[in-house]
Protein backbone atom coordinates (compact mmCIF):
# COMPACT_ATOMS: atom_id res chain seq x y z
CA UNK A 1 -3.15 27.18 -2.22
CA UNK A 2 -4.82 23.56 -0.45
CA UNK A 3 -3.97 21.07 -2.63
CA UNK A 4 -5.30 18.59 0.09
CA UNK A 5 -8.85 18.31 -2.09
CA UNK A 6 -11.02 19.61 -4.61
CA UNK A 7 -12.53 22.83 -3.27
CA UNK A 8 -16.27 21.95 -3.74
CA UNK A 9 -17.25 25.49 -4.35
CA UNK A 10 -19.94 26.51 -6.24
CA UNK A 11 -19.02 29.39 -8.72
CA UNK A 12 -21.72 31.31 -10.60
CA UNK A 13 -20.59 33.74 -13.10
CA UNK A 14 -22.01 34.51 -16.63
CA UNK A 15 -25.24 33.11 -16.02
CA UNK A 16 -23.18 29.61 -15.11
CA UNK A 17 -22.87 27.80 -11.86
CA UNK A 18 -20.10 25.13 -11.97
CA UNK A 19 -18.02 23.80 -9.07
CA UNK A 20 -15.23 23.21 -12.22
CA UNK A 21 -11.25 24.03 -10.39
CA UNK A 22 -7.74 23.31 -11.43
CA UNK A 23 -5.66 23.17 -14.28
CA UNK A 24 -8.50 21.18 -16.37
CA UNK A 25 -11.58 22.66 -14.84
CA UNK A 26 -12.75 19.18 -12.61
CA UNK A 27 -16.32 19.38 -11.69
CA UNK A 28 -16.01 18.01 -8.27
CA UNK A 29 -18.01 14.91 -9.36
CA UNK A 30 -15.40 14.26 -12.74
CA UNK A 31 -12.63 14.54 -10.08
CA UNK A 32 -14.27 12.11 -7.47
CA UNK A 33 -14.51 9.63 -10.25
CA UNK A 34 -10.63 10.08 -11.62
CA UNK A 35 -9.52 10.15 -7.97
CA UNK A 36 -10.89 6.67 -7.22
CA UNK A 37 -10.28 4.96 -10.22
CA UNK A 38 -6.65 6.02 -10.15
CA UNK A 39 -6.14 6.20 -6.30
CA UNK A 40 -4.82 9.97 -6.34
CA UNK A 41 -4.00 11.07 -2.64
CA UNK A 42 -4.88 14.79 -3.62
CA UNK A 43 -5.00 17.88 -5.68
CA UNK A 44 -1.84 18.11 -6.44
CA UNK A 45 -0.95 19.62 -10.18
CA UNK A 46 0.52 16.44 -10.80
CA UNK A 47 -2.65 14.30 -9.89
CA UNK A 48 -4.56 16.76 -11.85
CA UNK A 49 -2.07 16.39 -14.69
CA UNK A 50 -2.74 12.61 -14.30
CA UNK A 51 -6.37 12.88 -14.08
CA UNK A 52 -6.96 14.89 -17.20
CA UNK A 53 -4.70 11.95 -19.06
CA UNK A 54 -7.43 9.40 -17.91
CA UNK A 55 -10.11 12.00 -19.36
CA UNK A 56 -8.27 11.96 -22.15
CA UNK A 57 -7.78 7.68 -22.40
CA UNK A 58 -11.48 7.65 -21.51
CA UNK A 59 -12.98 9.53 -24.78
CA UNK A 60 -10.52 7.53 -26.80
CA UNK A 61 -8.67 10.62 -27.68
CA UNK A 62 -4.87 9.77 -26.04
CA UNK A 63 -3.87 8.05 -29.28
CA UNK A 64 -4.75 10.29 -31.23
CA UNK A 65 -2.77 13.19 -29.56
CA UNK A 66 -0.25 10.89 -29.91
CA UNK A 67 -0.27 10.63 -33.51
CA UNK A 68 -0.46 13.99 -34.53
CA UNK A 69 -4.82 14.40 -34.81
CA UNK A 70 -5.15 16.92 -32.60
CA UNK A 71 -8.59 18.05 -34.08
CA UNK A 72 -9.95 14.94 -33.41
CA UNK A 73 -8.68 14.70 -30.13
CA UNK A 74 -9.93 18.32 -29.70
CA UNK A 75 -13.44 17.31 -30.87
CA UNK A 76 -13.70 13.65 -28.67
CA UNK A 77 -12.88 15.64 -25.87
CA UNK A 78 -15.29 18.17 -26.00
CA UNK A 79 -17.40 15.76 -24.49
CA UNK A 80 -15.48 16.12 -20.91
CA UNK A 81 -14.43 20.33 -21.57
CA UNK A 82 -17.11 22.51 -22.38
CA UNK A 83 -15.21 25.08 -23.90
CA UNK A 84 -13.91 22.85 -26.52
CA UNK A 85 -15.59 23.37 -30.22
CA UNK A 86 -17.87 22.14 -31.48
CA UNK A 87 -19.83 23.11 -28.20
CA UNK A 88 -21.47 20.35 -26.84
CA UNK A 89 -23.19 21.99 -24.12
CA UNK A 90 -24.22 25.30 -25.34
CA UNK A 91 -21.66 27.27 -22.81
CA UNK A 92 -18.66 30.30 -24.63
CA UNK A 93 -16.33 28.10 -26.79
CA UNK A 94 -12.64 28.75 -28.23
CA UNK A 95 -12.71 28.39 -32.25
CA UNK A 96 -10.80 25.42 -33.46
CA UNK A 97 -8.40 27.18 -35.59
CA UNK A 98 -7.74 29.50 -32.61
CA UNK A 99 -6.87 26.62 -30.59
CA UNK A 100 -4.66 24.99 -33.47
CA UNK A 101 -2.64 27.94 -33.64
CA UNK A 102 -2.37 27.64 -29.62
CA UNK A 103 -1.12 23.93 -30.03
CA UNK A 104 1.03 24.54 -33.05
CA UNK A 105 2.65 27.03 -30.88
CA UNK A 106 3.24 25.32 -27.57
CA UNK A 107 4.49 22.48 -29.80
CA UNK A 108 7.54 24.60 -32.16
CA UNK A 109 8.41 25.71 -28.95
CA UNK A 110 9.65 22.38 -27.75
């Protein structure tokens, strides 16, 4: 409900320890960075919103969302989300297709 900051906590579940919160899953250090660099005041959803964009511009992925390659955008960013296929950092990942069908959908809806 304190949007005021990142809540530093450490969470260990599934044999994982992250301090990963919000609507992207910052690691408190990824935040710290994208906070800086972009002078965001807090936590807010819209900050994080913002923050996950910069992710995004950083692994060279934004254009490509843009122009329709999601997979690729999928797989650049995999480097910043774990969960993303193909599994860069040997943690639970969401199939690709499964997450194509979960874009395709979002997307028809608009």
């Amino acid at each position: 409900d304190d949007f005021s900051d990142h809540p530093r906590q450490v969470i260990t579940a599934g044999g994982y320890s992250s301090t990963a919160a919000g609507r992207y899953q910052f690691l408190n250090t990824t935040w710290d960075v994208v906070r800086s660099k972009l002078g965001l005041s807090d936590f807010s959803p819209v900050n994080q919103d913002l923050g996950a964009v910069e992710l995004i511009k950083g692994r060279s992925a934004y254009n490509d969302i843009l122009e329709g390659r999601i997979q690729t955008a999928i797989e650049k960013t995999s480097w910043e989300w774990a969960s993303l296929p193909p599994g860069r950092y040997s943690q639970p990942i969401k199939g690709m297709s499964e997450l194509l069908i979960f874009y395709n959908s979002r997307i028809a809806a608009y």
